[in-house]
C-alpha atoms as a PDB file:
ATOM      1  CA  UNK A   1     182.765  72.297 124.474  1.00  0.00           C
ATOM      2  CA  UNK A   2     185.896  73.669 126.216  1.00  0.00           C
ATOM      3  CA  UNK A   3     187.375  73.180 122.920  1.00  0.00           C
ATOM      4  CA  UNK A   4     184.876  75.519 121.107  1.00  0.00           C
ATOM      5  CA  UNK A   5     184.810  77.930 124.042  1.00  0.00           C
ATOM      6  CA  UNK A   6     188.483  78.190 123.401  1.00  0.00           C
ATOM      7  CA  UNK A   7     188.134  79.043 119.730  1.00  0.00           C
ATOM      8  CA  UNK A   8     185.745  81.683 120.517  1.00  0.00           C
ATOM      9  CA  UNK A   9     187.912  83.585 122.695  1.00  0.00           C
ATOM     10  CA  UNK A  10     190.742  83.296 120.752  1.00  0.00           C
ATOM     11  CA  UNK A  11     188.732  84.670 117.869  1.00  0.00           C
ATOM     12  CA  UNK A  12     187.261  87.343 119.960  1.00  0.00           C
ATOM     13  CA  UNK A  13     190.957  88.574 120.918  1.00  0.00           C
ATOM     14  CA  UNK A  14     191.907  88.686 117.113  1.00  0.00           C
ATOM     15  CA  UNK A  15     189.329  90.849 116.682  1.00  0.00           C
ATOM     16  CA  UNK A  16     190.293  93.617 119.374  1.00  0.00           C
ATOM     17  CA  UNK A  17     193.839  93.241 118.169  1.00  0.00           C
ATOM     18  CA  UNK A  18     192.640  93.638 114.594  1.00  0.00           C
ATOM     19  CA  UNK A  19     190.958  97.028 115.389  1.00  0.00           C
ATOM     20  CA  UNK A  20     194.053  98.604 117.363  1.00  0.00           C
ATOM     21  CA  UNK A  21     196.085  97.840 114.381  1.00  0.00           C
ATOM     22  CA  UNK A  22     193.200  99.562 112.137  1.00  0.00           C
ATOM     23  CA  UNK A  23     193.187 102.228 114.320  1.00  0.00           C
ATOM     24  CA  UNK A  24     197.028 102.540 114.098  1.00  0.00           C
ATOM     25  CA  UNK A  25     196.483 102.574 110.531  1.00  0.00           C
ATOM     26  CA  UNK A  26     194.123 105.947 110.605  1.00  0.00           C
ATOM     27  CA  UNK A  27     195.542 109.233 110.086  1.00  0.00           C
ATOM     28  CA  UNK A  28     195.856 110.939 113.328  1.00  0.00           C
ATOM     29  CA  UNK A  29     194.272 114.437 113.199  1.00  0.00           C
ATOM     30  CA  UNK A  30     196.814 117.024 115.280  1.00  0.00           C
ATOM     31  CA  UNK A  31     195.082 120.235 116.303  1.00  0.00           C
ATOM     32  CA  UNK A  32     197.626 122.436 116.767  1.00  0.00           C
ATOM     33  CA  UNK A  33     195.828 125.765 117.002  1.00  0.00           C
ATOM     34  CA  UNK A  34     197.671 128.483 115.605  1.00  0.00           C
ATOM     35  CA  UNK A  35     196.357 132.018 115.876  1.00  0.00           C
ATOM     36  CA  UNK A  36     195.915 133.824 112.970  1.00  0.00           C
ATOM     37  CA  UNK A  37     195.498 137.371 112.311  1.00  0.00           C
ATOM     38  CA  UNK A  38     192.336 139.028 111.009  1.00  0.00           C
ATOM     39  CA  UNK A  39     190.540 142.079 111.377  1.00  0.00           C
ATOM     40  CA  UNK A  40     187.864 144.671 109.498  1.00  0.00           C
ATOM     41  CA  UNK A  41     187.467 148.298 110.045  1.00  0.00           C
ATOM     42  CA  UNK A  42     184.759 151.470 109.293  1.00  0.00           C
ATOM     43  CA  UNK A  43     185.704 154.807 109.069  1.00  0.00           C
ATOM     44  CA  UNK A  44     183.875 157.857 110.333  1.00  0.00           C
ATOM     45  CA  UNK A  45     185.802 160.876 109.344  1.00  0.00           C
ATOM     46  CA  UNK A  46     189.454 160.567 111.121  1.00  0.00           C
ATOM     47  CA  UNK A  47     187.580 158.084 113.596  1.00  0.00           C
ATOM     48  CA  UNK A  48     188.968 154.205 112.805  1.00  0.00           C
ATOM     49  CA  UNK A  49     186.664 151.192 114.608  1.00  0.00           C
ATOM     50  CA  UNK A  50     188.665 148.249 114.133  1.00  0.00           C
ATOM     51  CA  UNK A  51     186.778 144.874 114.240  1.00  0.00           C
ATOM     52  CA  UNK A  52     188.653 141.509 115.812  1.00  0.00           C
ATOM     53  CA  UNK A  53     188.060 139.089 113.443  1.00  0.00           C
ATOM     54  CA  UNK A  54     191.052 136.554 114.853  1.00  0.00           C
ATOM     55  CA  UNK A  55     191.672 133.061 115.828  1.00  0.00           C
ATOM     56  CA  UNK A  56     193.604 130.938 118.514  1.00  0.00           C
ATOM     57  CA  UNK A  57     194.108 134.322 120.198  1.00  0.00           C
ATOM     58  CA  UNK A  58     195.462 135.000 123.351  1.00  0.00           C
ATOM     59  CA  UNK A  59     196.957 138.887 123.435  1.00  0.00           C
ATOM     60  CA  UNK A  60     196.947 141.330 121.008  1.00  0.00           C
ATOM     61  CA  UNK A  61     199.101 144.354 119.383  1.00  0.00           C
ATOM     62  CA  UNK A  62     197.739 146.982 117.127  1.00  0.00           C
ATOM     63  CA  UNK A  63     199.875 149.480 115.158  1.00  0.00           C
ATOM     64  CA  UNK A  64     198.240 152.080 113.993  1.00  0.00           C
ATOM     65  CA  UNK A  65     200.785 153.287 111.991  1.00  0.00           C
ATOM     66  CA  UNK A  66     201.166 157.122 113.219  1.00  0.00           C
ATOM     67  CA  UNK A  67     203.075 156.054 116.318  1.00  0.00           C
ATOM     68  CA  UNK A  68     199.909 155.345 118.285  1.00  0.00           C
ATOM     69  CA  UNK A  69     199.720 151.581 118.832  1.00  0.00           C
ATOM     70  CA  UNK A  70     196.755 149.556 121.810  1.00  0.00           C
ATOM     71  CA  UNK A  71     196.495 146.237 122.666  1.00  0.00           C
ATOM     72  CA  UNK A  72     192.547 145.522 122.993  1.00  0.00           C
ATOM     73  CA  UNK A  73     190.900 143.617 121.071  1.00  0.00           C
ATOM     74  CA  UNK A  74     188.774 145.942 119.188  1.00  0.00           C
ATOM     75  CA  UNK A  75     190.254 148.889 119.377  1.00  0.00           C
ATOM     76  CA  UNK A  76     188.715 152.552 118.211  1.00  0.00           C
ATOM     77  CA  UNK A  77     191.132 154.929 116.775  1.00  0.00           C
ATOM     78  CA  UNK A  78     190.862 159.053 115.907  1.00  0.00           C
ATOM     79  CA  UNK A  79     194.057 160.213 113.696  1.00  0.00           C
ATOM     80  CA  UNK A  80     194.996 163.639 113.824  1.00  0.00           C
ATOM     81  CA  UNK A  81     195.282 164.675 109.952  1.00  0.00           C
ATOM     82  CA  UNK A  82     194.165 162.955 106.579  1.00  0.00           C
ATOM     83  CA  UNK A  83     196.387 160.851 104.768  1.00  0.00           C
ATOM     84  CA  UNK A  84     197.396 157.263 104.197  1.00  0.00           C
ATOM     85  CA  UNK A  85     198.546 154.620 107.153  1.00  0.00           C
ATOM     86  CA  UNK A  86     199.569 150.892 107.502  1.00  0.00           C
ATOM     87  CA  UNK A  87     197.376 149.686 110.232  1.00  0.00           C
ATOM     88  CA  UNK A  88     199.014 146.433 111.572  1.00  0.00           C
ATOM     89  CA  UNK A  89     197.561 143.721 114.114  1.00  0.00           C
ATOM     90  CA  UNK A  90     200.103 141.413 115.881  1.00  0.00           C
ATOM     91  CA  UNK A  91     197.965 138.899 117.855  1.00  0.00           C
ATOM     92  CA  UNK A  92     199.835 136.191 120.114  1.00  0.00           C
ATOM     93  CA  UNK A  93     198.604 132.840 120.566  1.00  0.00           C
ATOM     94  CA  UNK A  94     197.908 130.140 123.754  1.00  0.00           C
ATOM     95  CA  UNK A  95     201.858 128.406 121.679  1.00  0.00           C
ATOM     96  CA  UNK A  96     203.405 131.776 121.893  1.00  0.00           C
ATOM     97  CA  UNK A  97     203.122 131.707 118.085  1.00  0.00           C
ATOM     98  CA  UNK A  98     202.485 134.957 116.685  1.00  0.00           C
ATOM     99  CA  UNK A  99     200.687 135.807 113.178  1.00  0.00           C
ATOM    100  CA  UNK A 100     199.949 139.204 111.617  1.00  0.00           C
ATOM    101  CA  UNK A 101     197.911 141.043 109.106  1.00  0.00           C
ATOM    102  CA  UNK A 102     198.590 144.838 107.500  1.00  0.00           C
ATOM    103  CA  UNK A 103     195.782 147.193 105.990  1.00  0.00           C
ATOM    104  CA  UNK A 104     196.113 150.105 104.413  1.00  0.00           C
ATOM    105  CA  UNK A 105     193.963 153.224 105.970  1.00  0.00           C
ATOM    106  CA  UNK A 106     193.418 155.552 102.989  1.00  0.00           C
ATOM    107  CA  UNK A 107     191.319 158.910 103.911  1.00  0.00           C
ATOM    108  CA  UNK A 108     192.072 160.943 101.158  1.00  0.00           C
ATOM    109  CA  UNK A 109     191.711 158.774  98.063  1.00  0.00           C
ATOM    110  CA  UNK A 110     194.879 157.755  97.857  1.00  0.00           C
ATOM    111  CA  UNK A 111     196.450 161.346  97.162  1.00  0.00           C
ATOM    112  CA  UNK A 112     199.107 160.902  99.978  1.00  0.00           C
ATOM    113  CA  UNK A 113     199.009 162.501 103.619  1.00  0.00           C
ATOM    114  CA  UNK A 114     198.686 166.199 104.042  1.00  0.00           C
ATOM    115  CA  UNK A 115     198.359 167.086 100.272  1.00  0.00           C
ATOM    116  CA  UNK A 116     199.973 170.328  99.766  1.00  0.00           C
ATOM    117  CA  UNK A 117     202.401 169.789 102.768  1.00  0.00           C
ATOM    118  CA  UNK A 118     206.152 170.169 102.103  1.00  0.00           C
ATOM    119  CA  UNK A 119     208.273 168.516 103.923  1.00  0.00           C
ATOM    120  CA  UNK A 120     211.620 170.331 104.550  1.00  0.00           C
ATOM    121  CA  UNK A 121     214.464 169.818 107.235  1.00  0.00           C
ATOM    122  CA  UNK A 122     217.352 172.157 107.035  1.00  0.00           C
ATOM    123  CA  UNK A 123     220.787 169.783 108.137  1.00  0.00           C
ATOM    124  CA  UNK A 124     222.454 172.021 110.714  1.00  0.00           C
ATOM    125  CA  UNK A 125     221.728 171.045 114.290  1.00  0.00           C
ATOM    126  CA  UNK A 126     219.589 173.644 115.043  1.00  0.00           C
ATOM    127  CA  UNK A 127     216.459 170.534 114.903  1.00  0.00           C
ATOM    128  CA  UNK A 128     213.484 173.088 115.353  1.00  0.00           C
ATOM    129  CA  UNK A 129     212.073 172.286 112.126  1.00  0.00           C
ATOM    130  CA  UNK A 130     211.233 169.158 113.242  1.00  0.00           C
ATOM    131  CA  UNK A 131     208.678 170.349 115.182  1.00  0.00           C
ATOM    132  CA  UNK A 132     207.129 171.775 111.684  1.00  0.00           C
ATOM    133  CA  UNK A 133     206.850 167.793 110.445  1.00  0.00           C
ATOM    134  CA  UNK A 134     203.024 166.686 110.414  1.00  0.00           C
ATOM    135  CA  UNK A 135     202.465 164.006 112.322  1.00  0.00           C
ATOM    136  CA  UNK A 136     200.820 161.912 109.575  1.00  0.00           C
ATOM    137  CA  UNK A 137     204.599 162.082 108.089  1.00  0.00           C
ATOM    138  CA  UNK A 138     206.838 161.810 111.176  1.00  0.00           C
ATOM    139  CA  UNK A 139     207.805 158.117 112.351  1.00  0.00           C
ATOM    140  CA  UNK A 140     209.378 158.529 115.617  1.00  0.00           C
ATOM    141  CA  UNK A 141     211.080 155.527 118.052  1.00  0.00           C
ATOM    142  CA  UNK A 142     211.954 155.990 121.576  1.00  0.00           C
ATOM    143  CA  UNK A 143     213.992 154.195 123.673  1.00  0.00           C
ATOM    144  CA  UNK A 144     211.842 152.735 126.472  1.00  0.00           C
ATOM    145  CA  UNK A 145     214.670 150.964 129.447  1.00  0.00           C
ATOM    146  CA  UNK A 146     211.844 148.696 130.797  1.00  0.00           C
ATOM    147  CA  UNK A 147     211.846 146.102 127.659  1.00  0.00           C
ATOM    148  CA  UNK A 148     215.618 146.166 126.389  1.00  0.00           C
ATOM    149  CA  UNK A 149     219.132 145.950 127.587  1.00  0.00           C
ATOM    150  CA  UNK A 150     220.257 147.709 124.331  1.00  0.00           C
ATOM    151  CA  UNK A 151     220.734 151.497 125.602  1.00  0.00           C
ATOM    152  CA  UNK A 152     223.076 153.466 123.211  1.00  0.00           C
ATOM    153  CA  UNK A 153     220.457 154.624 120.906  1.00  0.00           C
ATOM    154  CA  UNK A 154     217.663 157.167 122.747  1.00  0.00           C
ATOM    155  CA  UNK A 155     215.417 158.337 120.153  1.00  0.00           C
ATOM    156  CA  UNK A 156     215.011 158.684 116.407  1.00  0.00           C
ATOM    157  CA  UNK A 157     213.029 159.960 114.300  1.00  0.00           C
ATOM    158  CA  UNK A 158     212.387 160.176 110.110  1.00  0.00           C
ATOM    159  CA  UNK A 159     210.091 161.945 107.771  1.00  0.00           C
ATOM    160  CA  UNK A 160     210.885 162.089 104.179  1.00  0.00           C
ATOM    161  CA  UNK A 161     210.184 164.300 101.034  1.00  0.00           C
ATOM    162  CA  UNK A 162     211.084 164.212  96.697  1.00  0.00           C
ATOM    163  CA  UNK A 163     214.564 164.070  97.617  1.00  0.00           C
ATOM    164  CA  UNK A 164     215.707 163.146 101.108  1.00  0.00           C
ATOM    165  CA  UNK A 165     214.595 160.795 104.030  1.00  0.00           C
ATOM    166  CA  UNK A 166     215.568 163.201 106.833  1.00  0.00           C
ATOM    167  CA  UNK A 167     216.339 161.353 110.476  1.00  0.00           C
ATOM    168  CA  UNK A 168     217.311 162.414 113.901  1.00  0.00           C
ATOM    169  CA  UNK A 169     219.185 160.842 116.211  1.00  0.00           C
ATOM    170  CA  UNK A 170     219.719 160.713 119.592  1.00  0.00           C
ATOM    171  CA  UNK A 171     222.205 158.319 121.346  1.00  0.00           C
ATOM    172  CA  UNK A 172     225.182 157.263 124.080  1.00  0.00           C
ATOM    173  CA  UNK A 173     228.211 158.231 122.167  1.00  0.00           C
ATOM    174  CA  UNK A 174     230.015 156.605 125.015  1.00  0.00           C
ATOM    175  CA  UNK A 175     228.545 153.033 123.205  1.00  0.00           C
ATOM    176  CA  UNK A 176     229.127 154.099 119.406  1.00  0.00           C
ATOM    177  CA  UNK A 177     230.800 152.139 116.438  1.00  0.00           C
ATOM    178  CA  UNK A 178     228.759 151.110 113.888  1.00  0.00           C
ATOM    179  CA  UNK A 179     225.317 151.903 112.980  1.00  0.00           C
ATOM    180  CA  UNK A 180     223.219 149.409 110.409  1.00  0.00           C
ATOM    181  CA  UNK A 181     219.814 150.778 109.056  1.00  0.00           C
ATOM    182  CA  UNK A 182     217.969 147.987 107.635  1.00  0.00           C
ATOM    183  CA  UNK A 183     215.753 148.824 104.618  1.00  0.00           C
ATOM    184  CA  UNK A 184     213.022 146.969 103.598  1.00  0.00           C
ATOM    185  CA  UNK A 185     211.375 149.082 100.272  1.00  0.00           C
ATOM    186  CA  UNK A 186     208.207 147.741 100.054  1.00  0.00           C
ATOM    187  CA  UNK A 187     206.839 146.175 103.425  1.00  0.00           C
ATOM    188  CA  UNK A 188     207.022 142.510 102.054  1.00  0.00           C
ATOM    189  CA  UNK A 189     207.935 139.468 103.791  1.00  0.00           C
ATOM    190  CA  UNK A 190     208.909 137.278 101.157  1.00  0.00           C
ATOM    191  CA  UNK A 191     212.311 137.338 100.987  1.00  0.00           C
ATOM    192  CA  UNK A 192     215.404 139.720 102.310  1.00  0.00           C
ATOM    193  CA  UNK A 193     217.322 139.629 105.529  1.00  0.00           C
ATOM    194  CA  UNK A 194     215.980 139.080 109.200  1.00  0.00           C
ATOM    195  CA  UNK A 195     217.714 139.791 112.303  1.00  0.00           C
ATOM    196  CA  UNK A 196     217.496 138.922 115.632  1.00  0.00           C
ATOM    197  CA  UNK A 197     216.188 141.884 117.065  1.00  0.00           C
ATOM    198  CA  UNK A 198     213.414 142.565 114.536  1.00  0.00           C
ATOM    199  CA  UNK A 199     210.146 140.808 113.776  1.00  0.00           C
ATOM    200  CA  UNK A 200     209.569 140.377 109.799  1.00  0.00           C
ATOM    201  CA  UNK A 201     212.639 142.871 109.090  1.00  0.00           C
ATOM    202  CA  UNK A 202     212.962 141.261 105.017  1.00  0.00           C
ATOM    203  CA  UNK A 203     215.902 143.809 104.106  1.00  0.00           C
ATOM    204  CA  UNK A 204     216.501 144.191 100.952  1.00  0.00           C
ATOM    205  CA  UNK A 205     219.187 146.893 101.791  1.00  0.00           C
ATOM    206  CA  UNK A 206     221.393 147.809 104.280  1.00  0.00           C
ATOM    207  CA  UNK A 207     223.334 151.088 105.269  1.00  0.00           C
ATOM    208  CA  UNK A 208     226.580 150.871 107.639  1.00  0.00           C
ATOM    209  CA  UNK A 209     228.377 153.928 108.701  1.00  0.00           C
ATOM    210  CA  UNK A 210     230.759 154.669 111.442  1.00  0.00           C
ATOM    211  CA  UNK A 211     230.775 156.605 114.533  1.00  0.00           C
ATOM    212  CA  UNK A 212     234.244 157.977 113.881  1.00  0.00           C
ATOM    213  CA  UNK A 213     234.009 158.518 110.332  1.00  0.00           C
ATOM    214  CA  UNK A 214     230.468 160.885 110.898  1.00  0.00           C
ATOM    215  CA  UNK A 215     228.739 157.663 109.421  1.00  0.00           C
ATOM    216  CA  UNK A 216     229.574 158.143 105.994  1.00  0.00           C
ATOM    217  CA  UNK A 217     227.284 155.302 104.971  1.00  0.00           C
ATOM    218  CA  UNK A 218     227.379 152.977 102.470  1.00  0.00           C
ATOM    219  CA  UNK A 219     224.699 150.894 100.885  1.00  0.00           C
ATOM    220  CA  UNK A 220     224.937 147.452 100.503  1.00  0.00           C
ATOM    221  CA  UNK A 221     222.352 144.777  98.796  1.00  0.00           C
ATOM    222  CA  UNK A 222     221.549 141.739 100.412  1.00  0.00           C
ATOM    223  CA  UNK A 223     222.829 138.418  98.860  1.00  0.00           C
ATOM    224  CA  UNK A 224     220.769 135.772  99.806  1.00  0.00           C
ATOM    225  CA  UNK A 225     222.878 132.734  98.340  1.00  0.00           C
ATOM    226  CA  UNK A 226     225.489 133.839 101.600  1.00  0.00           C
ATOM    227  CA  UNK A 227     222.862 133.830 104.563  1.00  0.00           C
ATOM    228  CA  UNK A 228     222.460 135.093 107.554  1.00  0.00           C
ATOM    229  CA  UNK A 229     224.888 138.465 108.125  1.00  0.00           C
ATOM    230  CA  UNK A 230     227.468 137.283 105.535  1.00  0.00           C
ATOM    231  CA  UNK A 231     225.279 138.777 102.824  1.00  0.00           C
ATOM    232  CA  UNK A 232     225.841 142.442 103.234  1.00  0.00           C
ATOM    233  CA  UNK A 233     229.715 142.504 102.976  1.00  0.00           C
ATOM    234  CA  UNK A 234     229.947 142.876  99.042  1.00  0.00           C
ATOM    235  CA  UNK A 235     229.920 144.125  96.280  1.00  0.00           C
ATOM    236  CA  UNK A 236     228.871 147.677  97.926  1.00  0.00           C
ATOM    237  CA  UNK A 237     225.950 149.294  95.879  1.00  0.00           C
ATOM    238  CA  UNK A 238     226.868 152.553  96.844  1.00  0.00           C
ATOM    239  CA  UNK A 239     230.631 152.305  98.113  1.00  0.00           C
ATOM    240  CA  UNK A 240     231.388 155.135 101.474  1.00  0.00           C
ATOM    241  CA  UNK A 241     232.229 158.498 100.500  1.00  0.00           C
ATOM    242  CA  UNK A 242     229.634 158.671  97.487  1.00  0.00           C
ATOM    243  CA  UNK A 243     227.427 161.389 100.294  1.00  0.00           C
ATOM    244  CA  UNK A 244     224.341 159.223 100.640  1.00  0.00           C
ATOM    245  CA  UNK A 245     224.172 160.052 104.075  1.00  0.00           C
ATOM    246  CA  UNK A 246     225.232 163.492 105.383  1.00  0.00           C
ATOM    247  CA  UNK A 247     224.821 164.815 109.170  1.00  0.00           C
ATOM    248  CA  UNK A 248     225.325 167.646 110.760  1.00  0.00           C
ATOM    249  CA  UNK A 249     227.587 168.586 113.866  1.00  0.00           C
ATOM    250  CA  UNK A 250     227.155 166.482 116.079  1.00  0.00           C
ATOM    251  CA  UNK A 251     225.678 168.461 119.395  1.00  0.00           C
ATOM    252  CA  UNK A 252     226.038 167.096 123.537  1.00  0.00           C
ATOM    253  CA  UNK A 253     222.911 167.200 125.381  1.00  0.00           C
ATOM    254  CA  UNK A 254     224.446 166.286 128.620  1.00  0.00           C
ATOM    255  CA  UNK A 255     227.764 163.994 129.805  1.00  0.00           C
ATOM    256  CA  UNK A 256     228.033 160.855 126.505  1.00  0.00           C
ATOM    257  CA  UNK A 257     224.525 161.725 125.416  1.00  0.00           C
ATOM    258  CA  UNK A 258     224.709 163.490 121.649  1.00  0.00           C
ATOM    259  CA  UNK A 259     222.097 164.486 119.127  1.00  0.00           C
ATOM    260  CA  UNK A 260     222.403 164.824 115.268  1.00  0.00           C
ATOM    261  CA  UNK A 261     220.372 165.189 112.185  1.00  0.00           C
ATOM    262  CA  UNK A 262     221.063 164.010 108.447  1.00  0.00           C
ATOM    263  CA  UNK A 263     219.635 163.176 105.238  1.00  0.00           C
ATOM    264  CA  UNK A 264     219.792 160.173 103.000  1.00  0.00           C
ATOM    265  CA  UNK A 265     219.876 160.598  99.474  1.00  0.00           C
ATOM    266  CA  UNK A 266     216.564 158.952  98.264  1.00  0.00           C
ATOM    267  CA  UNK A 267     217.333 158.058  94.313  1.00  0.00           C
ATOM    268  CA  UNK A 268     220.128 155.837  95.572  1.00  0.00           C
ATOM    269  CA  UNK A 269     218.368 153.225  97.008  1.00  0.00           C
ATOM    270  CA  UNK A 270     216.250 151.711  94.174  1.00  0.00           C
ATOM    271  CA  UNK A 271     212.903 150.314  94.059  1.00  0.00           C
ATOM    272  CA  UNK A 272     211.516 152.959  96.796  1.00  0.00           C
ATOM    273  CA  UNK A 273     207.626 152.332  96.925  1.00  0.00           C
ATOM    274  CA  UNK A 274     205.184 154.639  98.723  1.00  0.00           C
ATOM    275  CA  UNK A 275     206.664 153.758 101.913  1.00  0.00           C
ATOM    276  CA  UNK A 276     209.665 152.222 103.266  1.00  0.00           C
ATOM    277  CA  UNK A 277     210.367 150.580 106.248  1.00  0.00           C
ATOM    278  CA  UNK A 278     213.428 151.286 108.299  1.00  0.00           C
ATOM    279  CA  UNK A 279     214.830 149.523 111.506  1.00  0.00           C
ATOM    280  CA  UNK A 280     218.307 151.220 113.343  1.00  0.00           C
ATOM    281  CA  UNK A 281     221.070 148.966 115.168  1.00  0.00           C
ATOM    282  CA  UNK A 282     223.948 150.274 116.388  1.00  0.00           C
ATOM    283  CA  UNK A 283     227.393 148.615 117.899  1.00  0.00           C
ATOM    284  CA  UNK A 284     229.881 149.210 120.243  1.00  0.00           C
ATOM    285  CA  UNK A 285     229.843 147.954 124.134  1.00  0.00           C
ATOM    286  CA  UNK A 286     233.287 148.431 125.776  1.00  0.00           C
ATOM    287  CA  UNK A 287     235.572 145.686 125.374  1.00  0.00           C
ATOM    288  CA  UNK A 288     233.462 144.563 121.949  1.00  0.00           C
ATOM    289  CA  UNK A 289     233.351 147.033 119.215  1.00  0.00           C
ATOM    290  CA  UNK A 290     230.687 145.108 117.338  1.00  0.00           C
ATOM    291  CA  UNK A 291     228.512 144.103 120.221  1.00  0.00           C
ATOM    292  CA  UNK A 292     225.096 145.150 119.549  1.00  0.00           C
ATOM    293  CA  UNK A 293     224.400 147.866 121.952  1.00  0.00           C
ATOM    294  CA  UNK A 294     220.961 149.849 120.396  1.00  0.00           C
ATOM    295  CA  UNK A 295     217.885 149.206 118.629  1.00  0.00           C
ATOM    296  CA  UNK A 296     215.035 150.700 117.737  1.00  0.00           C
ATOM    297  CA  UNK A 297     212.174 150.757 117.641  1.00  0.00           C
ATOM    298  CA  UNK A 298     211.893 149.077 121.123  1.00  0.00           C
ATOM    299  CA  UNK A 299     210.095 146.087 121.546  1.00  0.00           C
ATOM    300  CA  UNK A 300     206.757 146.658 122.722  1.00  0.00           C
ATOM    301  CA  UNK A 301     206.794 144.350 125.796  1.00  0.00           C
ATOM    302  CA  UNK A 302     210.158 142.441 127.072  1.00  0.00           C
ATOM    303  CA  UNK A 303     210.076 139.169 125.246  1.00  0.00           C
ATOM    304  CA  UNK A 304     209.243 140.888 121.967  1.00  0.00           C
ATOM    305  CA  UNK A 305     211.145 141.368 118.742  1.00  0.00           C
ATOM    306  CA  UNK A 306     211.188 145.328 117.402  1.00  0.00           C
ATOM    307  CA  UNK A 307     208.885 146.477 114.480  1.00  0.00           C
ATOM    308  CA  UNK A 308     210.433 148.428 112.082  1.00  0.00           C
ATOM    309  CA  UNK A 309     209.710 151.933 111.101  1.00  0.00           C
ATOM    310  CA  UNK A 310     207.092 152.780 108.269  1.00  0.00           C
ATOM    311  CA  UNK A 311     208.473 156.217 106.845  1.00  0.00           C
ATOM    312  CA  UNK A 312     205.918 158.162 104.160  1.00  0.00           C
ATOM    313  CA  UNK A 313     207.778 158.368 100.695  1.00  0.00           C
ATOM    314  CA  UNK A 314     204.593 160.609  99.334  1.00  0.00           C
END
């Protein structure tokens, strides 16, 4: 009887072992909630609701694509003119993961903002016509101290028209070597170069000028086979001197601080879309010529990468 008892609990161990080794043998199911970006929207004449639709969210960041950007959840928005915008949400999950989703606000049809409005900035310091820009066609960054470290570059702003993507600068010239403008042409996020700095940058393109040259630019195309910065040294698509970018005198506001304006020639960067999107580095700490000192657009809290800068083609 001991004998058979024996048996019995032997054969009641194999099965337990049996089933942990089954259960070893299961897929094992890992949540690893990820938020993901989603949102609707209605439109009551310039008057945007915009409708959370997200996941896995814990914060959120809302472009609104004329400068104007909130972080509730469902945020209501009034523009100031007609015309077409790239709303963006940014939300930020429990992982610090982020995910994002564009849409395009369209209240005129899809004829382009301010129908009828030409844009025109005259290159030679003077910088009142600026104040002529719509803001529906004016992307503007300023430097805000509280979220970066990066200090030479203040403010800048772009607006474009048929021929020219106008921008105007104003920086630390005591911090100034090299300036980069990434280009992405089309908003994508496929392929194209990403820096450090920026969130989704995807250049396709980049400009470098210098400080002491009056940043006669060139244009460079990025070479993806070379990675990382490596892929903007050559061949140059438009070599310096060819007068794709042209500024005017540069002015002092007070002490280092400076202010310019200049114009990029639009028909030699190819593939242009409807909009383009533009980020600004710039180099130079003391001691380290190509130390990055400036960036914008600033992050919009410390921790943050920048978002580039949607500038209106049409």
């Amino acid at each position: 009887m001991k004998k058979n008892l024996l048996v019995k609990l032997m054969f009641a161990i194999a099965i337990v072992l049996f089933s942990y080794a089954c259960e070893d043998d299961e897929p094992r199911k890992i949540t690893l909630n990820l938020p993901s970006a989603d949102f609707s929207y209605t439109i009551s004449e310039l008057n945007v609701i915009f409708t959370d639709k997200s996941q896995n969210v814990k914060s959120y960041f809302w472009n609104f694509g004329d400068g104007e950007t909130s972080t509730e959840q469902n945020p209501s928005h009034t523009y100031k003119s007609k015309g077409t915008y790239t709303a963006e949400l940014t939300v930020t999950g429990e992982n610090g993961k982020t995910s994002s989703k564009k849409e395009t606000i369209d209240f005129d049809g899809g004829t382009g903002p301010d129908p009828g409005v030409k844009v025109e900035i005259k290159i030679d310091g003077n910088f009142a016509d600026w104040a002529e820009v719509p803001e529906s066609r004016l992307a503007v960054a300023t430097l805000d101290p509280a979220v970066t470290e990066l200090k030479s570059l203040k403010e800048i702003k772009m607006c474009a028209n048929d021929t020219y993507i106008f921008m105007y600068v104003k920086m630390d010239a005591a911090n100034a070597n090299a300036m980069d403008m990434y280009i992405n042409i089309d908003g994508a996020e496929e392929n194209g170069y990403n820096g450090w700095m920026w969130d989704k940058l995807n250049a396709e393109y980049l400009m470098q000028g210098f400080y002491a040259d009056k940043y006669d630019m060139r244009l460079a195309r990025y070479d993806e086979s070379k990675g990382g910065g490596w892929g903007w040294l050559e061949p140059d698509l438009v070599p310096e001197g060819s007068g794709l970018f042209t500024i005017s005198e540069m002015k002092t506001v007070e002490g280092t601080i400076i202010e310019f304006e200049g114009q990029i020639i639009r028909e030699m960067i190819p593939n242009l879309k409807k909009e383009v999107w533009i980020s600004v580095g710039h180099s130079g700490l003391p001691g380290d010529a190509w130390s990055t000192s400036g960036g914008l657009p600033t992050v919009p809290s410390a921790g943050d990468k920048n978002k580039s800068l949607v500038v209106k083609l049409q």
